[in-house]
N, C-alpha and C. Protein backbone atom coordinates (compact mmCIF):
# COMPACT_ATOMS: atom_id res chain seq x y z
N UNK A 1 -45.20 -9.64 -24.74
CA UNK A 1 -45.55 -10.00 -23.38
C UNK A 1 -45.91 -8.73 -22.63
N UNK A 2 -47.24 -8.87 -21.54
CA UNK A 2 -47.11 -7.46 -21.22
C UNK A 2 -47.53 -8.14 -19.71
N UNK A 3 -47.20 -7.25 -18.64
CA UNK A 3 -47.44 -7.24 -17.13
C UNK A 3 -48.39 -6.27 -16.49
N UNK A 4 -49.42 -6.93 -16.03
CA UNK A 4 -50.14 -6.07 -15.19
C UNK A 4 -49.55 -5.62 -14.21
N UNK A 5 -49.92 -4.09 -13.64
CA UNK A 5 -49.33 -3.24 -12.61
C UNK A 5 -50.10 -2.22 -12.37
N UNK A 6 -50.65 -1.36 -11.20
CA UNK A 6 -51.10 -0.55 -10.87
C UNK A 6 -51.44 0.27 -11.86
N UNK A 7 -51.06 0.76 -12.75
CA UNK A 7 -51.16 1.84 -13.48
C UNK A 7 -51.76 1.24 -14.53
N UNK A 8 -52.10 0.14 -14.84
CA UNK A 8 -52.09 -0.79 -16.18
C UNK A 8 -51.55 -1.33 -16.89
N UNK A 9 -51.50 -2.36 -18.21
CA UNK A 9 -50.11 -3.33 -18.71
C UNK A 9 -49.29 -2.35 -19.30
N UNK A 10 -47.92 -2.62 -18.66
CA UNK A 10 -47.05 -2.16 -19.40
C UNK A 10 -46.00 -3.44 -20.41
N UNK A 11 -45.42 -2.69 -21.40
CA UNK A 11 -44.50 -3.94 -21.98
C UNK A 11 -43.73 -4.29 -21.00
N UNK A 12 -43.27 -5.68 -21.24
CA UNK A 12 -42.34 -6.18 -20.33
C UNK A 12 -41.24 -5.75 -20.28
N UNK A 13 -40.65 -5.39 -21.51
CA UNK A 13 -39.00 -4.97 -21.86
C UNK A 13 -38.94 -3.39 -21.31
N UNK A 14 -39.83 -2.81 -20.83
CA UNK A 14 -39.32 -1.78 -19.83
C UNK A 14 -39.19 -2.21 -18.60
N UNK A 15 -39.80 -3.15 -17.79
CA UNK A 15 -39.62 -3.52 -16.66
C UNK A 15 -38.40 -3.77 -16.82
N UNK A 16 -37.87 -5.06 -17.67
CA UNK A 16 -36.71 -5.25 -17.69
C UNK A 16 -35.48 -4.41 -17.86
N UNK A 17 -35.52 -3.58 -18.89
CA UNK A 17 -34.56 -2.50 -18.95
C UNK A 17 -34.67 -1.45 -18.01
N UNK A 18 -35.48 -1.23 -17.45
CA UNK A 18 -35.89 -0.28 -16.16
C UNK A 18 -34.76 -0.63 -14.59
N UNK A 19 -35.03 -2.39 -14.73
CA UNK A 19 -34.29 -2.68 -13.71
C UNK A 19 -32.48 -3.07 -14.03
N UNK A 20 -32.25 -3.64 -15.13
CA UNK A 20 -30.96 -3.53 -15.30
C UNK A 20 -30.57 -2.02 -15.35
N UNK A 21 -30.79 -0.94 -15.30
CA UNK A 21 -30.13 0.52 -15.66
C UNK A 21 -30.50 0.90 -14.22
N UNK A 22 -31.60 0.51 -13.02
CA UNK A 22 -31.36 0.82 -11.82
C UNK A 22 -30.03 0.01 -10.67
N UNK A 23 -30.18 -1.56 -11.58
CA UNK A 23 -28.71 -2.29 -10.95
C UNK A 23 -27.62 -1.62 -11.79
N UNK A 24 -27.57 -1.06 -12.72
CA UNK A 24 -26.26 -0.40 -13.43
C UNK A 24 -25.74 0.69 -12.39
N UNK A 25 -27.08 1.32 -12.35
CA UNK A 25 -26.78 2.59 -11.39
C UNK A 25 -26.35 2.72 -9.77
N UNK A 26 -26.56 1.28 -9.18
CA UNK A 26 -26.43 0.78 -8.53
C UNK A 26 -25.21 0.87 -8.09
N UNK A 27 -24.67 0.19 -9.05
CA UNK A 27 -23.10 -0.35 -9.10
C UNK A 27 -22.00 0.47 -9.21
N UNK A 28 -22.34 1.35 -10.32
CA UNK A 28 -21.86 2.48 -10.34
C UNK A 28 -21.61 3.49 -9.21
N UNK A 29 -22.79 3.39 -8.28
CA UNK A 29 -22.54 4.08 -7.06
C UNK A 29 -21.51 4.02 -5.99
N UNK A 30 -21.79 2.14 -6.24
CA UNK A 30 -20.75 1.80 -5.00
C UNK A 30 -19.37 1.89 -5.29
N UNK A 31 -19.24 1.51 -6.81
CA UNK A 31 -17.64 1.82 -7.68
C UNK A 31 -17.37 3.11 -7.14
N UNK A 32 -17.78 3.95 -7.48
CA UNK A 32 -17.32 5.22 -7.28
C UNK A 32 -17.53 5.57 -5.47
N UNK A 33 -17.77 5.36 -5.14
CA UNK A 33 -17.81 5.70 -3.17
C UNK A 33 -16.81 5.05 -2.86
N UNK A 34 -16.23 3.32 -3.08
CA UNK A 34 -15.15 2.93 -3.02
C UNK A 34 -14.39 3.19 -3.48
N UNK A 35 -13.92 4.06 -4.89
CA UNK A 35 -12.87 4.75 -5.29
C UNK A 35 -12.22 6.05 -4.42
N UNK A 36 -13.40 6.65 -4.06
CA UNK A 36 -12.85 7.51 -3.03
C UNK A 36 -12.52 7.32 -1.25
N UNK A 37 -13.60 6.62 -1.46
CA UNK A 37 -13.52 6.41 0.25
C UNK A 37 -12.68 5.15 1.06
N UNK A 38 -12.10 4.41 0.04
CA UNK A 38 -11.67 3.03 0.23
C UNK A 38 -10.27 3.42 0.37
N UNK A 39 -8.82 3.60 0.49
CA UNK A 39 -7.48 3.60 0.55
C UNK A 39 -7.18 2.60 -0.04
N UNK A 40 -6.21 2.30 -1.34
CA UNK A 40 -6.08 1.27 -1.77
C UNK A 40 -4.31 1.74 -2.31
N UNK A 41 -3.57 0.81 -2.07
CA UNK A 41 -2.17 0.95 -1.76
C UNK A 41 -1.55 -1.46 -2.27
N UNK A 42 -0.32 -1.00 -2.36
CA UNK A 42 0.56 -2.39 -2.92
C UNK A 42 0.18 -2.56 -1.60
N UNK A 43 1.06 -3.58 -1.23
CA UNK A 43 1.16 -4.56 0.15
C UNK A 43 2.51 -3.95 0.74
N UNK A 44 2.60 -3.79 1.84
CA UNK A 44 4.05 -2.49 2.37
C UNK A 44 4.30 -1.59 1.69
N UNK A 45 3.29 -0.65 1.40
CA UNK A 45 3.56 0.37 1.27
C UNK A 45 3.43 1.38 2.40
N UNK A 46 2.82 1.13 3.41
CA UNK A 46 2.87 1.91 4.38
C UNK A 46 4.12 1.09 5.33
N UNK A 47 5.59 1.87 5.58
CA UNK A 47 6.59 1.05 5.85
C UNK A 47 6.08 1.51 7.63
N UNK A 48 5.42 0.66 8.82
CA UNK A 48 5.80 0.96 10.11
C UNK A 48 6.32 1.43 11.11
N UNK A 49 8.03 0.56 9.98
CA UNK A 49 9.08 0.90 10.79
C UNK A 49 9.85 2.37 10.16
N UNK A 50 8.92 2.94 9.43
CA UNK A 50 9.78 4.44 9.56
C UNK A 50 9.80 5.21 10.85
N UNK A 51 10.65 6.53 10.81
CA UNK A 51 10.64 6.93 12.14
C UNK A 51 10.74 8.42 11.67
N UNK A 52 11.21 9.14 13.09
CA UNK A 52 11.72 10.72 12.30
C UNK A 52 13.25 10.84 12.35
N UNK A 53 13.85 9.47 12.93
CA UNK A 53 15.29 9.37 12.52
C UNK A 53 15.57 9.44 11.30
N UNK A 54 14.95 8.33 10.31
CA UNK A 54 15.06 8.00 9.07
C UNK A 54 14.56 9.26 8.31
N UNK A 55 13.59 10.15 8.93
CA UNK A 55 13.37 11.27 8.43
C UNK A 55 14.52 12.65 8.06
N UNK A 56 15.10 12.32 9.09
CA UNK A 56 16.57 13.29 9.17
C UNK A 56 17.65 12.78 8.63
N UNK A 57 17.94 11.58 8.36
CA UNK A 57 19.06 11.63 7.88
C UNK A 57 18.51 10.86 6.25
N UNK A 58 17.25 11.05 5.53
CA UNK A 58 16.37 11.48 4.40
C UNK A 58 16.94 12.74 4.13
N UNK A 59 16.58 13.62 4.86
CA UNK A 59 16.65 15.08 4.23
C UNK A 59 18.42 15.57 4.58
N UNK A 60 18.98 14.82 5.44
CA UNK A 60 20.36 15.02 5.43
C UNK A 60 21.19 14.78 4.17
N UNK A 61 20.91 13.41 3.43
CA UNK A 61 21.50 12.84 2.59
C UNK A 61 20.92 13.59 1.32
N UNK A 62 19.63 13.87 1.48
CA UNK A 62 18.92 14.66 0.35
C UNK A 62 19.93 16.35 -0.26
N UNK A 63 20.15 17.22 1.55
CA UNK A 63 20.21 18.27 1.27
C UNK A 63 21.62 18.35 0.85
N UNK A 64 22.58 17.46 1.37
CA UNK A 64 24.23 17.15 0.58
C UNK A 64 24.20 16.66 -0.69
N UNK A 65 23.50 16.10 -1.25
CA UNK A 65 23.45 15.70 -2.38
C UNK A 65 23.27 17.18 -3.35
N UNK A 66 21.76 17.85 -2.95
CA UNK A 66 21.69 19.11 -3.85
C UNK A 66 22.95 19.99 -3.68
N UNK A 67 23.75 20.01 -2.47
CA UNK A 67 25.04 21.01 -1.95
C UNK A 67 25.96 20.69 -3.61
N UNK A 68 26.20 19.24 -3.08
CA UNK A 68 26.99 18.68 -4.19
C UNK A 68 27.18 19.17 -5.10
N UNK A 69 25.58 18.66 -5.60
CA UNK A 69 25.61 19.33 -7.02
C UNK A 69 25.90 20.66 -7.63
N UNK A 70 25.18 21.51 -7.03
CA UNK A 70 24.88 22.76 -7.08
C UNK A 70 27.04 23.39 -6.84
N UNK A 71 28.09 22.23 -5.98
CA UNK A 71 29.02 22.55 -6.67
C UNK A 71 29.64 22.00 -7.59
N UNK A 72 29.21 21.84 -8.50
CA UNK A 72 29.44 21.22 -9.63
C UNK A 72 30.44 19.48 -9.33
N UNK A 73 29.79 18.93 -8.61
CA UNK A 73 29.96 17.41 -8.55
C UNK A 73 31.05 17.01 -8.64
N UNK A 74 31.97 17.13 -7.27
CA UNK A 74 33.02 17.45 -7.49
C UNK A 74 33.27 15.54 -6.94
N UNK A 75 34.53 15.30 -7.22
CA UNK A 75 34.90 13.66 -6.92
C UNK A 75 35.86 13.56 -5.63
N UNK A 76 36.19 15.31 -4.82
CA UNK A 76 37.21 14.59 -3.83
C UNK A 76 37.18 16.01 -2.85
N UNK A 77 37.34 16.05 -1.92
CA UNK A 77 36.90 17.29 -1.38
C UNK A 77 36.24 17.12 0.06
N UNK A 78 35.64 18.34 0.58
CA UNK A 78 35.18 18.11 2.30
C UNK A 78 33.21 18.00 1.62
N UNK A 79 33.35 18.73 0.33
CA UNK A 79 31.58 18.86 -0.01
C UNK A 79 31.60 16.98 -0.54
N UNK A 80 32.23 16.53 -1.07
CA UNK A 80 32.02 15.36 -1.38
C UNK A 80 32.24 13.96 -0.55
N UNK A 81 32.86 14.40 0.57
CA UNK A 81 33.07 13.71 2.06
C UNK A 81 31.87 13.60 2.59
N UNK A 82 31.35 15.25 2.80
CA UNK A 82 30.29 15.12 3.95
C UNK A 82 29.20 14.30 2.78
N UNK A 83 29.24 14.62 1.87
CA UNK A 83 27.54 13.68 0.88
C UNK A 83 27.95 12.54 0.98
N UNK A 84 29.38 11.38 0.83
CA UNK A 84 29.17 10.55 0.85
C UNK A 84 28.63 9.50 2.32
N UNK A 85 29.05 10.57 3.56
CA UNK A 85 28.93 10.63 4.88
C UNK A 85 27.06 9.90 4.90
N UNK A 86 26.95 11.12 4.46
CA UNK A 86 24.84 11.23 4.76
C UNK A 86 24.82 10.10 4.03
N UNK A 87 25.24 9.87 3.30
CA UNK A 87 24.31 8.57 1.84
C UNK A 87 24.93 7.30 2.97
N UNK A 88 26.01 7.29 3.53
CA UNK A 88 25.93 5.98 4.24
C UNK A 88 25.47 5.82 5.46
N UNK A 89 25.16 7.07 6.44
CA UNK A 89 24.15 7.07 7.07
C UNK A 89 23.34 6.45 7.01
N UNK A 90 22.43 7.11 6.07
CA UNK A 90 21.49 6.70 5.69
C UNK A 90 20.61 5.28 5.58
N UNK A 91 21.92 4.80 4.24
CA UNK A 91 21.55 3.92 3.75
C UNK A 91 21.93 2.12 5.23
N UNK A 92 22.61 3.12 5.50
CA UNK A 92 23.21 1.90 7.22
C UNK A 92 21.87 2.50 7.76
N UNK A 93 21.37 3.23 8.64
CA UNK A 93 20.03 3.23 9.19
C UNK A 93 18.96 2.62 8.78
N UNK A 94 19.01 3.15 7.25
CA UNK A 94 17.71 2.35 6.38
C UNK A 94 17.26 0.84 6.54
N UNK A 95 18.86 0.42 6.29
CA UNK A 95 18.95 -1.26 6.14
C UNK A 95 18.77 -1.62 8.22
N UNK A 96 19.12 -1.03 8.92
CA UNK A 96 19.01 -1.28 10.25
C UNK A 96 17.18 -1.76 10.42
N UNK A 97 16.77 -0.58 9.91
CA UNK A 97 15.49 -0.53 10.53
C UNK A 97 14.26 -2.12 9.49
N UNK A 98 15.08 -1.86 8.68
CA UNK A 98 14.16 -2.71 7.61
C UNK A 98 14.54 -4.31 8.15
N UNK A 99 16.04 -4.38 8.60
CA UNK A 99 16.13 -5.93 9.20
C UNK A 99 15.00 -5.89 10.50
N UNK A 100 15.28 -5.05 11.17
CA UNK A 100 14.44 -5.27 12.72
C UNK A 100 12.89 -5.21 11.86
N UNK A 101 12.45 -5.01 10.98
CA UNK A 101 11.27 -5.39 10.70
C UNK A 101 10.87 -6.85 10.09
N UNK A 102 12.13 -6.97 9.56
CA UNK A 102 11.78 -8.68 9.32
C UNK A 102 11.67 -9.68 10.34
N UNK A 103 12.70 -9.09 11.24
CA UNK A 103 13.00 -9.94 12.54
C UNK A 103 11.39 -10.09 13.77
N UNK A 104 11.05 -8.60 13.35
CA UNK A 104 8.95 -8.32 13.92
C UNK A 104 8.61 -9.90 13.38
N UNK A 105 8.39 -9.81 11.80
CA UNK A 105 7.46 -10.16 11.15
C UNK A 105 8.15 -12.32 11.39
N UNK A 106 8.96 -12.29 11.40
CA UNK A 106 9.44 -13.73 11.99
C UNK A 106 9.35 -14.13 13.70
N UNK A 107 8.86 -12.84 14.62
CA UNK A 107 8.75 -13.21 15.92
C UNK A 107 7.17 -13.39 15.75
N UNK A 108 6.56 -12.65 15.03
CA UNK A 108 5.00 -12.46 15.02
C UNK A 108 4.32 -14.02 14.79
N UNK A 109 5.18 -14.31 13.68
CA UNK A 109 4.83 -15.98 12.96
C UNK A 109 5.14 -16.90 14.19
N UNK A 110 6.30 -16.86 14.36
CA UNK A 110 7.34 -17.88 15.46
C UNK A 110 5.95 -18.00 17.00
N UNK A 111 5.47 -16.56 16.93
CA UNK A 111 4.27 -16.86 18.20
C UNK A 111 3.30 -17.53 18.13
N UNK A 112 2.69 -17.16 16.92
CA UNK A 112 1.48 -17.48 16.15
C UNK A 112 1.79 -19.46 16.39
N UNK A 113 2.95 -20.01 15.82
CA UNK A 113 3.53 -21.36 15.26
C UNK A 113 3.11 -21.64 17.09
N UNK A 114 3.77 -21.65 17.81
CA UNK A 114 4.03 -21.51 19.25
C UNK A 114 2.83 -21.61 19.53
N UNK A 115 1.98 -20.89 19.82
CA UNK A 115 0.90 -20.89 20.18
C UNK A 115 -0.10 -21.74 19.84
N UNK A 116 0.33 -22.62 18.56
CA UNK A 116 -0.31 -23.49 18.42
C UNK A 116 -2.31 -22.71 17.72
N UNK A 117 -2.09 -21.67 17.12
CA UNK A 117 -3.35 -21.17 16.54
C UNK A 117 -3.76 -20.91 15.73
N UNK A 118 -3.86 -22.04 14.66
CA UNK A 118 -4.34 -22.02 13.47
C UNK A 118 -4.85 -21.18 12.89
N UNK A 119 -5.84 -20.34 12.91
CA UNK A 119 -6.21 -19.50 12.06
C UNK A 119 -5.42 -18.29 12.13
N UNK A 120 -4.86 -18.30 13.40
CA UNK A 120 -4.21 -17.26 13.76
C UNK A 120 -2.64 -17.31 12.68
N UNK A 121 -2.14 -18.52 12.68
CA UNK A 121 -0.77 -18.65 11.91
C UNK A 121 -0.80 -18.73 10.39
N UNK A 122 -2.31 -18.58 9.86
CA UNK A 122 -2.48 -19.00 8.64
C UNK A 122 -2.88 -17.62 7.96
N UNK A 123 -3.31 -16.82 9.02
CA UNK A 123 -3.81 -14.96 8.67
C UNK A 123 -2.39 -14.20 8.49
N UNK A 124 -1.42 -14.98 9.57
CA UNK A 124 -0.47 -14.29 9.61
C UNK A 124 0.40 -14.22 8.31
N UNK A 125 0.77 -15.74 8.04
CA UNK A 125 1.36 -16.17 6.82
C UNK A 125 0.91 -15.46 5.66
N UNK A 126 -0.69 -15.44 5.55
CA UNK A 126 -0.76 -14.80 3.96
C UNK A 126 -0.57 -12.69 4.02
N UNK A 127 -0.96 -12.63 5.55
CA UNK A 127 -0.82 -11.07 5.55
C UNK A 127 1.18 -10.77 5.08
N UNK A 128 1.66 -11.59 5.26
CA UNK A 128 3.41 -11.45 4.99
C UNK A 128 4.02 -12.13 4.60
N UNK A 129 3.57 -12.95 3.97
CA UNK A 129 4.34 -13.31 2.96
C UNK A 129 3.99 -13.97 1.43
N UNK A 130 2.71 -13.87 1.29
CA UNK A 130 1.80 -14.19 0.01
C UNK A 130 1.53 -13.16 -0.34
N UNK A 131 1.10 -13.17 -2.04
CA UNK A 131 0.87 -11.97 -2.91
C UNK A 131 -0.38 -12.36 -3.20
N UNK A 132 -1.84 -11.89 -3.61
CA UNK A 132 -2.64 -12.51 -4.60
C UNK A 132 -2.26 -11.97 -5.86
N UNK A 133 -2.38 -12.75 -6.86
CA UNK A 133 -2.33 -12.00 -8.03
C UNK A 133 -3.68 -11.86 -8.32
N UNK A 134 -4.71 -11.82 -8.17
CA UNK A 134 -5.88 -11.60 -8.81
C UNK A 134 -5.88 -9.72 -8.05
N UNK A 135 -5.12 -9.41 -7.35
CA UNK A 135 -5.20 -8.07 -7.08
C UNK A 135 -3.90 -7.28 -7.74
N UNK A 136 -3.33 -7.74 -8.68
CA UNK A 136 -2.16 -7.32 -9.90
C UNK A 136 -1.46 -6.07 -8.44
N UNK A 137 -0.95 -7.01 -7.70
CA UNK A 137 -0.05 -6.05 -6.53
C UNK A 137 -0.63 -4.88 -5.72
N UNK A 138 -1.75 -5.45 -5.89
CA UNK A 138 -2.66 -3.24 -5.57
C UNK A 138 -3.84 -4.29 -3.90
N UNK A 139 -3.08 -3.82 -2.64
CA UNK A 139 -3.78 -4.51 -1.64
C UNK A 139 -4.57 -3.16 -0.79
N UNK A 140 -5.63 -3.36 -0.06
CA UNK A 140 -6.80 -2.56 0.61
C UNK A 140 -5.31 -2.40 1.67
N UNK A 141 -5.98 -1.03 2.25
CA UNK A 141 -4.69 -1.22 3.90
C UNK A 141 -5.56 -0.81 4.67
């Protein structure tokens, strides 16, 4: 089969392979510009409700822990007081902040329900509390 064109007939099977390797190249482009330029993260991974509280008593619980160690991990003592101190800090702040985020994410819905706004309560629902699996846990943010 051959196609007339400006220049004269060419075979067809270069047109054709001409244009699948310019849509290859195509594609390829946009793959790769969205690999870099796109942010792609699970679903909460960016936690909101962090703060620079949770930041300090992070590196509080962090820097008693290395103390600890570094004295040889001891089981009873003022070095093993103050680490267990920070770790419940901590872990009591941690859990503080992570309830008041559920409690967000149930006032957010509870408005949405309230308000009576369908698309609005149905965006909300899948943004918090549905997974897709066709995205194997990996969501755009």
């Amino acid at each position: 089969m051959l196609l007339a064109c400006d220049s004269g007939t060419v075979p067809a099977y270069n047109v054709y392979g001409s244009t699948d390797s310019i849509y290859a190249s195509i594609v390829l482009a946009l793959r790769s510009i969205a690999d870099t330029c796109i942010p792609k993260c699970r679903k909460g991974f960016f936690k909101f409700w962090w703060n620079e509280d949770l930041s300090l008593h992070k590196r509080a619980s962090v820097d008693s822990d290395r103390l600890w160690k570094e004295a040889g991990k001891p089981r009873s003592g003022p070095i093993f007081a103050y680490r267990q101190s920070c770790r419940s800090q901590y872990s009591h702040r941690l859990r503080q902040m992570q309830n008041m985020s559920a409690n967000f994410y149930s006032k957010s819905l509870h408005d949405a329900l309230r308000m009576k706004a369908g698309a609005a309560i149905w965006r909300c629902w899948r943004s918090k509390l549905t997974v897709n699996p066709m995205h194997s846990g990996r969501w755009l943010c």
